[in-house]
C-alpha atoms as a PDB file:
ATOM      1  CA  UNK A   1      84.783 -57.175 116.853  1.00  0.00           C
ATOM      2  CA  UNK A   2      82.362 -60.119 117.584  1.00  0.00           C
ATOM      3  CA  UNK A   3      80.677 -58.385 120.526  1.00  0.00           C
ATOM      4  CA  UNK A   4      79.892 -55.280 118.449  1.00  0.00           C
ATOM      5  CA  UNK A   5      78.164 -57.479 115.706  1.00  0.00           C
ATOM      6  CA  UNK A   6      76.138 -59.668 118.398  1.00  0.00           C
ATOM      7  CA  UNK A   7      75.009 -55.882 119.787  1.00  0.00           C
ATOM      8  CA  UNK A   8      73.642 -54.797 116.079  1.00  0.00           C
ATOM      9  CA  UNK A   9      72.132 -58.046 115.449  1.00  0.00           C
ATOM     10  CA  UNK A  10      69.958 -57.602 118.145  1.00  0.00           C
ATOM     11  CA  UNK A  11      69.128 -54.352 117.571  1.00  0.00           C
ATOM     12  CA  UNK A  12      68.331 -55.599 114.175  1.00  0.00           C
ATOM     13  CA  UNK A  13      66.120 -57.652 115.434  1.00  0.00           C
ATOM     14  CA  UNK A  14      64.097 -55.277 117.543  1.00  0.00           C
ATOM     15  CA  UNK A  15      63.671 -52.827 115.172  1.00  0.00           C
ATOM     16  CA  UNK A  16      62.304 -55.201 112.935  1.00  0.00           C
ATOM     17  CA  UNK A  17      59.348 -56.396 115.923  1.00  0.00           C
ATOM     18  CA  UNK A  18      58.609 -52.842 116.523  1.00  0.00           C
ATOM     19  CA  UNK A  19      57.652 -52.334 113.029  1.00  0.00           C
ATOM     20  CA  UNK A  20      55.654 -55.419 112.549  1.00  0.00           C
ATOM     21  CA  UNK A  21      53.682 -54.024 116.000  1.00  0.00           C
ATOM     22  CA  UNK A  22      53.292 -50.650 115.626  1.00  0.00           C
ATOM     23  CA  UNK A  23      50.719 -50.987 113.307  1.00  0.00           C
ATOM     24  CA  UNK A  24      48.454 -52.470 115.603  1.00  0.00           C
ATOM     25  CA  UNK A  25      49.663 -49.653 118.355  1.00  0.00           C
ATOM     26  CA  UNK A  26      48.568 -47.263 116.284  1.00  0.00           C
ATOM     27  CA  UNK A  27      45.273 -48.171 114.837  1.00  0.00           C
ATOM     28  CA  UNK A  28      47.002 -48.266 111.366  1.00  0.00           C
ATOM     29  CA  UNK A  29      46.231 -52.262 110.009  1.00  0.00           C
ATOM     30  CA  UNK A  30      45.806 -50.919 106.320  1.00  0.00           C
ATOM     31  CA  UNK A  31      48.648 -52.753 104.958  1.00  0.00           C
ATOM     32  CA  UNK A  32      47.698 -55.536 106.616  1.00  0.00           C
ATOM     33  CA  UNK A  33      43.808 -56.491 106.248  1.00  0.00           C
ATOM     34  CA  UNK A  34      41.480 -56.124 103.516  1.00  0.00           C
ATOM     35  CA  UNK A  35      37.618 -55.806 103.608  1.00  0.00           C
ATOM     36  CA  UNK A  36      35.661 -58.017 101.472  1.00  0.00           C
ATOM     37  CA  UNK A  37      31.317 -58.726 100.767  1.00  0.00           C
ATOM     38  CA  UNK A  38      30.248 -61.830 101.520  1.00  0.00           C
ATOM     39  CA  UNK A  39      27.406 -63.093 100.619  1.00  0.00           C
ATOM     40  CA  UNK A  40      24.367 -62.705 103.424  1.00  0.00           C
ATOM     41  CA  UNK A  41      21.783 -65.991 103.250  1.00  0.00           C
ATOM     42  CA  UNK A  42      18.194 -65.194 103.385  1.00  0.00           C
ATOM     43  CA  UNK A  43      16.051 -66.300 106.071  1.00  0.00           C
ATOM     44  CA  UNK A  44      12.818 -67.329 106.396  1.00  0.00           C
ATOM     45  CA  UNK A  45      10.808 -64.842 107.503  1.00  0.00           C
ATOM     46  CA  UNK A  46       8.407 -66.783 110.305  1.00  0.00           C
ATOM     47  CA  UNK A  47      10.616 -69.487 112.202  1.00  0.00           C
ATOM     48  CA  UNK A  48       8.756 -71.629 114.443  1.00  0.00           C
ATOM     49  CA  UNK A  49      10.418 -72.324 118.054  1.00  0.00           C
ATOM     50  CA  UNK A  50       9.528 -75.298 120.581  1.00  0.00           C
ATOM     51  CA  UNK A  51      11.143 -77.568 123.010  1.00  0.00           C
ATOM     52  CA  UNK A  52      11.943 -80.899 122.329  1.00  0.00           C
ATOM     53  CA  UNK A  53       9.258 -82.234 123.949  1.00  0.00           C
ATOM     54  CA  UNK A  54       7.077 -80.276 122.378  1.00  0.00           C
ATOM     55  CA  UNK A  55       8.085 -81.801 119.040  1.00  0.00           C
ATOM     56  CA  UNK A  56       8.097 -84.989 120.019  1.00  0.00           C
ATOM     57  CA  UNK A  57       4.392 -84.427 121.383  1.00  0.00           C
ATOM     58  CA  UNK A  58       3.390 -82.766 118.045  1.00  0.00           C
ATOM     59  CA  UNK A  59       5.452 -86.124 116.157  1.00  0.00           C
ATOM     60  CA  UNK A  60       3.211 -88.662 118.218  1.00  0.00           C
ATOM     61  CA  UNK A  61       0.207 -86.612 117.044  1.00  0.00           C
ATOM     62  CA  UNK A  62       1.027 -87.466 113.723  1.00  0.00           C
ATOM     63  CA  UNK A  63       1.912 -91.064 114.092  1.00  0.00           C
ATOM     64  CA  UNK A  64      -1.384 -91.623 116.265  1.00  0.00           C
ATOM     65  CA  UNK A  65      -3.307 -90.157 113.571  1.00  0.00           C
ATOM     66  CA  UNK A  66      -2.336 -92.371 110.469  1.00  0.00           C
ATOM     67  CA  UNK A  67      -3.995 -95.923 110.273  1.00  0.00           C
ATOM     68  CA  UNK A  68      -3.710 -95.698 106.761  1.00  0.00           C
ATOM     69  CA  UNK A  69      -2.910 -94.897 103.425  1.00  0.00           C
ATOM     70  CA  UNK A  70      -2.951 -95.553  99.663  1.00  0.00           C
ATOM     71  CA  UNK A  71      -0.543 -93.379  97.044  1.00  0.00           C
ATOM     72  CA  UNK A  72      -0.320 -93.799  93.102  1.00  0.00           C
ATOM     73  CA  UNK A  73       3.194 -93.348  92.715  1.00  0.00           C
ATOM     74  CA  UNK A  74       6.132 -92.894  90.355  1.00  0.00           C
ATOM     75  CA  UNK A  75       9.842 -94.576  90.861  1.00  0.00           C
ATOM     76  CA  UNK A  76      12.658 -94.587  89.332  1.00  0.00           C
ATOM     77  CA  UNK A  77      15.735 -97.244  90.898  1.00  0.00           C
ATOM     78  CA  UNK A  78      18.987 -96.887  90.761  1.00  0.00           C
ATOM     79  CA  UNK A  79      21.576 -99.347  91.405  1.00  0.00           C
ATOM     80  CA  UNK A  80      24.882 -97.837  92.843  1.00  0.00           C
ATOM     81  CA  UNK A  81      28.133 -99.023  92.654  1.00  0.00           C
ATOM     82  CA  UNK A  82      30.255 -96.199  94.451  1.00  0.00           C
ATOM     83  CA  UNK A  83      33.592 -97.744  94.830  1.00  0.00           C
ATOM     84  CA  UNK A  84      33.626 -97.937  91.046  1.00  0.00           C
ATOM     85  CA  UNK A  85      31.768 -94.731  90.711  1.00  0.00           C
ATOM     86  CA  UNK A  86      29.241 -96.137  88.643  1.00  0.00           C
ATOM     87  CA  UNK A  87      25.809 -96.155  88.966  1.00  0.00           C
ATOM     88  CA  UNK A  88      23.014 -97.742  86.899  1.00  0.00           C
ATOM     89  CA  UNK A  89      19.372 -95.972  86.048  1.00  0.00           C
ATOM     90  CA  UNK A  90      16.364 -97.982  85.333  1.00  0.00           C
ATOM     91  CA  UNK A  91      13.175 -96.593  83.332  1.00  0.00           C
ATOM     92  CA  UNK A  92      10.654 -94.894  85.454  1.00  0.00           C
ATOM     93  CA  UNK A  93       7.390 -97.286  86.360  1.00  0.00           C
ATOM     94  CA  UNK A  94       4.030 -96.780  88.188  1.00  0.00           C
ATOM     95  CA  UNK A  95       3.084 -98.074  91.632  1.00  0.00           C
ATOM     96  CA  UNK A  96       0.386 -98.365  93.538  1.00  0.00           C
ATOM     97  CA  UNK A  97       0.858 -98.029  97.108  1.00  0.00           C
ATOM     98  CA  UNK A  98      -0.747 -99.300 100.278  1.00  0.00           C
ATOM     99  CA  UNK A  99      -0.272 -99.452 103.978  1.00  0.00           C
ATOM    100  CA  UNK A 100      -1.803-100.251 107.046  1.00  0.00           C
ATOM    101  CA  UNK A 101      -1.046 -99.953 110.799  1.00  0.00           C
ATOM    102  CA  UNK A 102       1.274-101.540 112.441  1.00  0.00           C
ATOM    103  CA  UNK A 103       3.228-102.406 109.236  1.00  0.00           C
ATOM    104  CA  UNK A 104       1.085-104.000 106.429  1.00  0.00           C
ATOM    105  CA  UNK A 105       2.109-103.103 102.907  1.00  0.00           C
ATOM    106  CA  UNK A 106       1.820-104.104  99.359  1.00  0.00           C
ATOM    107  CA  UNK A 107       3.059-102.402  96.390  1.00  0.00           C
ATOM    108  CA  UNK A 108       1.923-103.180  92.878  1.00  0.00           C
ATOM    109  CA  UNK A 109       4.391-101.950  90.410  1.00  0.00           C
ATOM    110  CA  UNK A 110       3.519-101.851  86.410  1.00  0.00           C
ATOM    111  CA  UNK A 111       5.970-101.470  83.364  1.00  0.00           C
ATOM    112  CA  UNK A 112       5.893 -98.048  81.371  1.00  0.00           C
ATOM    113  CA  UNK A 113       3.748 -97.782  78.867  1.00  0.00           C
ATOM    114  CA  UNK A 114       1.797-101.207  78.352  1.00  0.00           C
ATOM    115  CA  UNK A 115       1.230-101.205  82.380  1.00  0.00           C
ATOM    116  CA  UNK A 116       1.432-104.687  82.640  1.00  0.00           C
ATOM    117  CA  UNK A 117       2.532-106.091  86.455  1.00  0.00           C
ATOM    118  CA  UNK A 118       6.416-106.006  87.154  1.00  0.00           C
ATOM    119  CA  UNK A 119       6.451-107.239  90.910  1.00  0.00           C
ATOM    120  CA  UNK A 120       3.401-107.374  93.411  1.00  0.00           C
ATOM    121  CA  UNK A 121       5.201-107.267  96.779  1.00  0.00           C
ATOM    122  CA  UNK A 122       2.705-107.879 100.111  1.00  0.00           C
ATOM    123  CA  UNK A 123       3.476-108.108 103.723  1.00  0.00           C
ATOM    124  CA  UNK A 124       0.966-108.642 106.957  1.00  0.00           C
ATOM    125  CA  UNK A 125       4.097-106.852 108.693  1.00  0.00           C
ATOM    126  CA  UNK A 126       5.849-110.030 109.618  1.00  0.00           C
ATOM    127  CA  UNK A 127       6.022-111.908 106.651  1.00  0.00           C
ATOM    128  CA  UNK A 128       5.897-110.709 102.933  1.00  0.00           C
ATOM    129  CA  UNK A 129       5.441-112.295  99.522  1.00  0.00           C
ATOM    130  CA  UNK A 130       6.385-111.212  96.349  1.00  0.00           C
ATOM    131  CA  UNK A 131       5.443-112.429  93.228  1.00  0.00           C
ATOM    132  CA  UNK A 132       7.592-111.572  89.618  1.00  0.00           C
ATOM    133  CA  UNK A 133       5.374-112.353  86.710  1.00  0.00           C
ATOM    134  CA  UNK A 134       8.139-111.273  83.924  1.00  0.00           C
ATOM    135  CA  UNK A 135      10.393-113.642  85.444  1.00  0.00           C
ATOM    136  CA  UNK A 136       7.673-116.685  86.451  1.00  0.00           C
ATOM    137  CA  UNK A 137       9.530-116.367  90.300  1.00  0.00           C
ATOM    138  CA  UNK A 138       7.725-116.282  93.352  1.00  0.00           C
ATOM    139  CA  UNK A 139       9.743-115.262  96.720  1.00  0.00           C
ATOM    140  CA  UNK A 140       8.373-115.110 100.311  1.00  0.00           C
ATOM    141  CA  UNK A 141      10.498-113.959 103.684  1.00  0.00           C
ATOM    142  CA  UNK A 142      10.821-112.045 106.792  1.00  0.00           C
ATOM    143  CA  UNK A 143       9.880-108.543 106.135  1.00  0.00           C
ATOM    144  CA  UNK A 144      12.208-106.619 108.679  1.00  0.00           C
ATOM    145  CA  UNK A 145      15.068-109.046 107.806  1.00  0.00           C
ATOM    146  CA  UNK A 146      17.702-107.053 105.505  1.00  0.00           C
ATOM    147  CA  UNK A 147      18.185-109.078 102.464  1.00  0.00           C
ATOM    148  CA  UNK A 148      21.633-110.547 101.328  1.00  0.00           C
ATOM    149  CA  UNK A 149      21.348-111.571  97.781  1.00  0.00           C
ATOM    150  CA  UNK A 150      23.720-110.658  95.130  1.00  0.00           C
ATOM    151  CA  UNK A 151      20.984-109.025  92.842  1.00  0.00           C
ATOM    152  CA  UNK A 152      20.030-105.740  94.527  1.00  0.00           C
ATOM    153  CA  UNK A 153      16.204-105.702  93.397  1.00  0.00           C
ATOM    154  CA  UNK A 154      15.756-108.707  95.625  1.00  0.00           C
ATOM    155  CA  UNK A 155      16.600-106.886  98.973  1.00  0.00           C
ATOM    156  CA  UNK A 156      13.517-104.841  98.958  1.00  0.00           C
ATOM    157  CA  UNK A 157      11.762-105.414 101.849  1.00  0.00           C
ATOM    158  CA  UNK A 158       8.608-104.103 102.966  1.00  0.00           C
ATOM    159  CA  UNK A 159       9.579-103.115 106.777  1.00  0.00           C
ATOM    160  CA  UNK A 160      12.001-100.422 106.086  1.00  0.00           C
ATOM    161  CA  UNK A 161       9.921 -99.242 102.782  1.00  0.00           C
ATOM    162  CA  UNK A 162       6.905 -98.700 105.523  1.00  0.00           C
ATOM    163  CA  UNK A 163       9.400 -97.374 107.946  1.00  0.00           C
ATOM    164  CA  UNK A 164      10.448 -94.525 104.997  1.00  0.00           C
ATOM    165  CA  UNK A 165       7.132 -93.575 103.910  1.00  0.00           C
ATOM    166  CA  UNK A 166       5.827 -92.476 107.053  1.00  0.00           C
ATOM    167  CA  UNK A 167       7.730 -91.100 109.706  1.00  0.00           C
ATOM    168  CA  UNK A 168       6.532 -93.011 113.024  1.00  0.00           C
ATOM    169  CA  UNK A 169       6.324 -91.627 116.410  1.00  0.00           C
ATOM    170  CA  UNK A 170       9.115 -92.162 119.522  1.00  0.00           C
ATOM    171  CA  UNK A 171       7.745 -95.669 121.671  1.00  0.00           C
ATOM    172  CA  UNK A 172       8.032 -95.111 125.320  1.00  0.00           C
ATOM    173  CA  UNK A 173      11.320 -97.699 125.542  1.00  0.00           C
ATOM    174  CA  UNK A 174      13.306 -95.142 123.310  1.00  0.00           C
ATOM    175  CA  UNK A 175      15.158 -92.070 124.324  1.00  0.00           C
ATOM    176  CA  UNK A 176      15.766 -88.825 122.515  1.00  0.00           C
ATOM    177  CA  UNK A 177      17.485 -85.384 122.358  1.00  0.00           C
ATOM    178  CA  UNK A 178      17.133 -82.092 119.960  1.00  0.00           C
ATOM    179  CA  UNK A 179      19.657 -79.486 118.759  1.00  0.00           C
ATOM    180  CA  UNK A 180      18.966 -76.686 116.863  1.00  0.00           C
ATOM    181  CA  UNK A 181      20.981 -76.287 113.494  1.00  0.00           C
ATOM    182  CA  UNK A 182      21.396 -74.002 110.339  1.00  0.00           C
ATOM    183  CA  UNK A 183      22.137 -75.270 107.394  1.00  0.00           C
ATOM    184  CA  UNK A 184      23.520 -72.941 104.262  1.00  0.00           C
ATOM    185  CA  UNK A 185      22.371 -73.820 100.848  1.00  0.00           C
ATOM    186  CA  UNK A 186      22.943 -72.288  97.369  1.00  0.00           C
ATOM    187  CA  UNK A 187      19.836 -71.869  95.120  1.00  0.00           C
ATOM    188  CA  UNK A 188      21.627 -71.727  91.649  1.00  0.00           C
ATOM    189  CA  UNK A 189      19.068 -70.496  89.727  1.00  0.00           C
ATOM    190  CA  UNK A 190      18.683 -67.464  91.978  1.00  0.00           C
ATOM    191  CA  UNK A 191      22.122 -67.356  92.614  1.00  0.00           C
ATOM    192  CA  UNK A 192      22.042 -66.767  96.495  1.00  0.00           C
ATOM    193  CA  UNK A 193      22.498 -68.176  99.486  1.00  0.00           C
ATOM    194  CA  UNK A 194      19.678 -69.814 101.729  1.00  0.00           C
ATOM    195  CA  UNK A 195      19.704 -70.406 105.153  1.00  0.00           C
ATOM    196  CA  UNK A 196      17.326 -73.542 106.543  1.00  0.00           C
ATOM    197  CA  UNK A 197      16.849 -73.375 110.440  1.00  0.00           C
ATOM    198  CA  UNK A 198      16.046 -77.211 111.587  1.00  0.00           C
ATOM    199  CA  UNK A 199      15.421 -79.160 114.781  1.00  0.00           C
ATOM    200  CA  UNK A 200      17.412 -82.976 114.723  1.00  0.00           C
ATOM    201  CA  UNK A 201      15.797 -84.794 116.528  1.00  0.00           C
ATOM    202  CA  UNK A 202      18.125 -87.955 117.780  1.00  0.00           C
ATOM    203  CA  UNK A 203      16.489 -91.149 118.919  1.00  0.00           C
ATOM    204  CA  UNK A 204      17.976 -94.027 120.957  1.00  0.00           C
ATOM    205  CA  UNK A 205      17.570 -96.882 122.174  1.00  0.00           C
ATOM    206  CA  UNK A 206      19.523 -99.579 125.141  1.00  0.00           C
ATOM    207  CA  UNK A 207      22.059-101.721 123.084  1.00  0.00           C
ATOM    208  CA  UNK A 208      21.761-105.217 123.664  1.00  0.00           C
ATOM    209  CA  UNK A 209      23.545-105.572 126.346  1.00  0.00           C
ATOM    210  CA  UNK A 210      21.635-102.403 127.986  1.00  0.00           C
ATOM    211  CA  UNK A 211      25.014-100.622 128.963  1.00  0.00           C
ATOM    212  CA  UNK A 212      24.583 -97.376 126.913  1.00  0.00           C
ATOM    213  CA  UNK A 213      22.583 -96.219 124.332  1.00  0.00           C
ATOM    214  CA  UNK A 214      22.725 -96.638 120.351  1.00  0.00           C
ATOM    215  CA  UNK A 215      20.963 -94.735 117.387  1.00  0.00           C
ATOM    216  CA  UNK A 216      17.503 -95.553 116.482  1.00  0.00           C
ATOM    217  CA  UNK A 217      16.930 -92.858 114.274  1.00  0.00           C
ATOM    218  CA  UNK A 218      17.688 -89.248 113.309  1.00  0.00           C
ATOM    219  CA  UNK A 219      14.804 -86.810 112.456  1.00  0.00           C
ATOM    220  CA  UNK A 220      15.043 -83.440 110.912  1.00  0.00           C
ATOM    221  CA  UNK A 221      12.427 -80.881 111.269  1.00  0.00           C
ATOM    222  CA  UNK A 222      12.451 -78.116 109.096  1.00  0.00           C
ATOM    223  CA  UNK A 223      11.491 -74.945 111.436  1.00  0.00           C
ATOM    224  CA  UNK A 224       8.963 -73.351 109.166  1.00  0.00           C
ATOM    225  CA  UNK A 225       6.582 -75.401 109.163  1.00  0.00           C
ATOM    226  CA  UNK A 226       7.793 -78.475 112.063  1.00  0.00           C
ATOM    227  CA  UNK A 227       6.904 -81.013 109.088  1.00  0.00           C
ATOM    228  CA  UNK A 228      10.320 -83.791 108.856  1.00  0.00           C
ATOM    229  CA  UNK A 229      12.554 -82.981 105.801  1.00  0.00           C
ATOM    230  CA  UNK A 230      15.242 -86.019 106.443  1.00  0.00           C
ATOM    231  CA  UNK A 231      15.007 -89.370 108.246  1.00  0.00           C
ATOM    232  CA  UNK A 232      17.999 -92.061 109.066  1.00  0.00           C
ATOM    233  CA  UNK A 233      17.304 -94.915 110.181  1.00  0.00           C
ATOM    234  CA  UNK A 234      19.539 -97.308 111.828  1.00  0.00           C
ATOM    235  CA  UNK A 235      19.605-101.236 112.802  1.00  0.00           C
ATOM    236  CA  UNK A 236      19.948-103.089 115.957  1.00  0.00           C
ATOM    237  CA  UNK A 237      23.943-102.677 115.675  1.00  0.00           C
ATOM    238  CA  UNK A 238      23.803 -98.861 114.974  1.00  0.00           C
ATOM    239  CA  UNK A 239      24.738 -99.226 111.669  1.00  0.00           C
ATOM    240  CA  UNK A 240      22.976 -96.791 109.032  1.00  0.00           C
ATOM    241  CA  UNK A 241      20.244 -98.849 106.974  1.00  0.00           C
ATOM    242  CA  UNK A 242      18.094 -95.824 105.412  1.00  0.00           C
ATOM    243  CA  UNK A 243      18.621 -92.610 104.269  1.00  0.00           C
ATOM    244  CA  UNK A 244      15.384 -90.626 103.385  1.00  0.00           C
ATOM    245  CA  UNK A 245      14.819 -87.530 101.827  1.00  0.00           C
ATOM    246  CA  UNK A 246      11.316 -85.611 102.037  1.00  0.00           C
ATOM    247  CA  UNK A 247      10.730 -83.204  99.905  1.00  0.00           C
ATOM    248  CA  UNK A 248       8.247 -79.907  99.092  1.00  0.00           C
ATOM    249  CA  UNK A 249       4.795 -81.132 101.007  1.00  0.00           C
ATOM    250  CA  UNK A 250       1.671 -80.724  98.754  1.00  0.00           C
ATOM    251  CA  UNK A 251      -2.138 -81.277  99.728  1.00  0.00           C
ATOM    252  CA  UNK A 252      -3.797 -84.321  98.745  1.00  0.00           C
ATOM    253  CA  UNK A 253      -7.196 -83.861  99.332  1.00  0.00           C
ATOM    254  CA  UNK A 254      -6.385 -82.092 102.636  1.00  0.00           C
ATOM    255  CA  UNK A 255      -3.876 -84.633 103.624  1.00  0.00           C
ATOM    256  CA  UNK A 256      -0.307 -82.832 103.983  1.00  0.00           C
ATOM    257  CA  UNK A 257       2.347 -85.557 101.577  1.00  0.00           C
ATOM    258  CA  UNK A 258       6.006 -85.296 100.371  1.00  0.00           C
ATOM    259  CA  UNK A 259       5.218 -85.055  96.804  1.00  0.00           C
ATOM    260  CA  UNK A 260       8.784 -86.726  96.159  1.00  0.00           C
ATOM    261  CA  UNK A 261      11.093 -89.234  98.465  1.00  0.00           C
ATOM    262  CA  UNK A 262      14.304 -90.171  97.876  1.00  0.00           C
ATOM    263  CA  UNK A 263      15.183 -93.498  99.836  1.00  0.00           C
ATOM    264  CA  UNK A 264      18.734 -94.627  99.827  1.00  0.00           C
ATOM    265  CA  UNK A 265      20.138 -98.062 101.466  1.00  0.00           C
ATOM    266  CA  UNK A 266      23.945 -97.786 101.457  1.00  0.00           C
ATOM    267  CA  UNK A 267      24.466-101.389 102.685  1.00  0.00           C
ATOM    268  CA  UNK A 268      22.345-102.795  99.461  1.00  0.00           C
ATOM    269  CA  UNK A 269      23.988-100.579  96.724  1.00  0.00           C
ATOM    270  CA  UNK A 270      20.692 -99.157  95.904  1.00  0.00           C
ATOM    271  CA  UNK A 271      18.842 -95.843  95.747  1.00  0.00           C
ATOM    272  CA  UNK A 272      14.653 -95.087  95.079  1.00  0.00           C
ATOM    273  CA  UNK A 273      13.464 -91.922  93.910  1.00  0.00           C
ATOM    274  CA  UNK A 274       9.636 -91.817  93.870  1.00  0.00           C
ATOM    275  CA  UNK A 275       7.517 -89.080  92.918  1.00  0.00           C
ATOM    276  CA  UNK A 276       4.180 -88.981  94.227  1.00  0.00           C
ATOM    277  CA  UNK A 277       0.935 -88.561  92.136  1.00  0.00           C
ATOM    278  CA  UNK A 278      -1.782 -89.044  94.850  1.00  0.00           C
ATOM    279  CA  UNK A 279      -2.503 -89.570  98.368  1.00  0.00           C
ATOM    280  CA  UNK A 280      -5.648 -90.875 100.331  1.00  0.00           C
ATOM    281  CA  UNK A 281      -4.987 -91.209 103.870  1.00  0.00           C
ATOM    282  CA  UNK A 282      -6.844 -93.099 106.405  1.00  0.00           C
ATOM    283  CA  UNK A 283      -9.341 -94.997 103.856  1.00  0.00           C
ATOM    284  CA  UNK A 284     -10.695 -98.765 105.097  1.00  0.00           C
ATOM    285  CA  UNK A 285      -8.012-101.193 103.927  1.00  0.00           C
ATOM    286  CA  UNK A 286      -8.704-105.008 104.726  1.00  0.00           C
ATOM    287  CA  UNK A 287      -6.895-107.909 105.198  1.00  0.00           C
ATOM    288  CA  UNK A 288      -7.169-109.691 101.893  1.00  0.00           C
ATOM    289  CA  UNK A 289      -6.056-106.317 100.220  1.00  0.00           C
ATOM    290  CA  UNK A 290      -2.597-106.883 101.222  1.00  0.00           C
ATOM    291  CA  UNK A 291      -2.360-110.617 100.298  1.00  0.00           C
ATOM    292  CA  UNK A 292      -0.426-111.546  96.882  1.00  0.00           C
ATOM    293  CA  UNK A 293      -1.379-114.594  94.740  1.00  0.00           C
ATOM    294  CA  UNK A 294       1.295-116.787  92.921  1.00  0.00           C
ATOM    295  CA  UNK A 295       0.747-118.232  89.960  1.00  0.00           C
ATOM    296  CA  UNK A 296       0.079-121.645  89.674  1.00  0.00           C
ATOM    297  CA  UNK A 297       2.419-123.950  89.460  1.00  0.00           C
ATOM    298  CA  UNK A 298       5.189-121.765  90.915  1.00  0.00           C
ATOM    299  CA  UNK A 299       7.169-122.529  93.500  1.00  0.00           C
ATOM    300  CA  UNK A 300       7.814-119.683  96.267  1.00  0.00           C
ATOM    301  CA  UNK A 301      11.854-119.095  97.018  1.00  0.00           C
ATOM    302  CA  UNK A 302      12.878-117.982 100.464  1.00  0.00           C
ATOM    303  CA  UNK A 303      14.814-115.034 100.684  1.00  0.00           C
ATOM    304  CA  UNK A 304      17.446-114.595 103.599  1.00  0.00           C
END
């Protein structure tokens, strides 16, 4: 009695695996698959193709031919605290803008509405200045250094503010590699998908101990027109410092400009979205242009 039951369990069994497979031995998969549309991105129609060193040629170009700029700007600052998910916005103001190879800068930033000065913040590229006439304070420091102080506004610093507003070229001591990527997006008010062709571009550098090689920066390139569409920027360590969006590129007066940037520093809680008004690139910029002025009688505070 046992061995006949063992005998139909098995057949059982294989009747059972050649129904499953006959299916497929038979071209017959209806009950099994369904066909379904999804939805095609659009591509560009021209996509531009070179080899990497052909970008980074073109991205030396570029960095060769700045000296220097000035920019009327807008900004709006956001401080972020993400671990509570809250974030605070602050009122839009006007800046003016200028900078000068290798990393002089000064920004001049005005309240809404009366316009009268907020901050003046100056650096000769190694040291900066920065003077807070709302607040009678005066601060001066190291403008590469990454600032620690509890209130956020007080880590701006000119070096990586330069660093984001124009996208420098690679310096023979760094190394760098590109891939080729497509990235999907959704345009919501057309309701369809877009598809972005971009070069990164990955730049290293020798960690201090020269053993290896750590991030420097990563550049993306959109492929329509080669122009740089993101930027991260990283410190000595290899630690992300800067996160930069670029965004549509307008003419001013000739001169091809992001007309907005979004700069993010993830370390400092703090986020700048600036729209830009106007561009003049390469004008005559001296010295004494950069310097700020404290007021008299206060006293300058060094910020680490």
């Amino acid at each position: 009695m046992s061995q006949s039951i063992g005998v139909r369990r098995v057949t059982g069994s294989m009747a059972l695996a050649v129904w499953m497979v006959l299916p497929w031995l038979t071209g017959c998969v209806s009950l099994f698959t369904s066909k379904r549309r999804l939805p095609v991105p659009e591509t560009p129609a021209v996509v531009q193709t070179v080899t990497a060193d052909q970008l980074v040629e073109r991205l030396n170009k570029q960095w060769a031919s700045f000296q220097s700029m000035t920019a009327s700007v807008d900004i709006v600052a956001s401080h972020l605290k993400e671990k509570q998910g809250e974030a605070t916005d602050y009122p839009s103001f006007h800046a003016n803008l200028l900078m000068r190879k290798p990393e002089m800068l000064r920004i001049l930033g005005k309240a809404p509405l009366v316009q009268t000065v907020m901050f003046d913040l100056g650096s000769d590229g190694r040291e900066f200045r920065l003077s807070v006439p709302p607040k009678n304070k005066a601060y001066v420091g190291k403008s590469r250094e990454t600032g620690t102080s509890k209130n956020w506004y007080e880590n701006l610093r000119p070096g990586f503010l330069f660093r984001a507003f124009v996208v420098r070229g690679v310096a023979q001591d760094e190394y760098y590699s590109v891939i080729a990527e497509t990235l999907t997006e959704e345009d919501l008010t057309k309701r369809h998908l877009l598809a972005k062709p971009e070069y990164v571009l990955s730049i290293m550098r020798h960690g201090a101990e020269q053993h290896g090689l750590i991030p420097a920066r990563v550049v993306r390139f959109d492929r329509v027109t080669l122009r740089p569409v993101e930027q991260d920027i990283y410190d000595d360590l290899g630690n992300l410092q800067t996160q930069v969006i670029y965004g549509q590129y307008q003419s001013f007066d000739g001169s091809m400009y992001p007309g907005t940037i979004f700069l993010k520093r993830p370390e400092e809680d703090y986020q700048l979205a600036v729209t830009v008004e106007r561009v003049t690139m390469n004008p005559a910029l001296s010295d004494e242009q950069f310097e700020v002025k404290f007021p008299q009688g206060v006293a300058p505070q060094r910020l680490k």
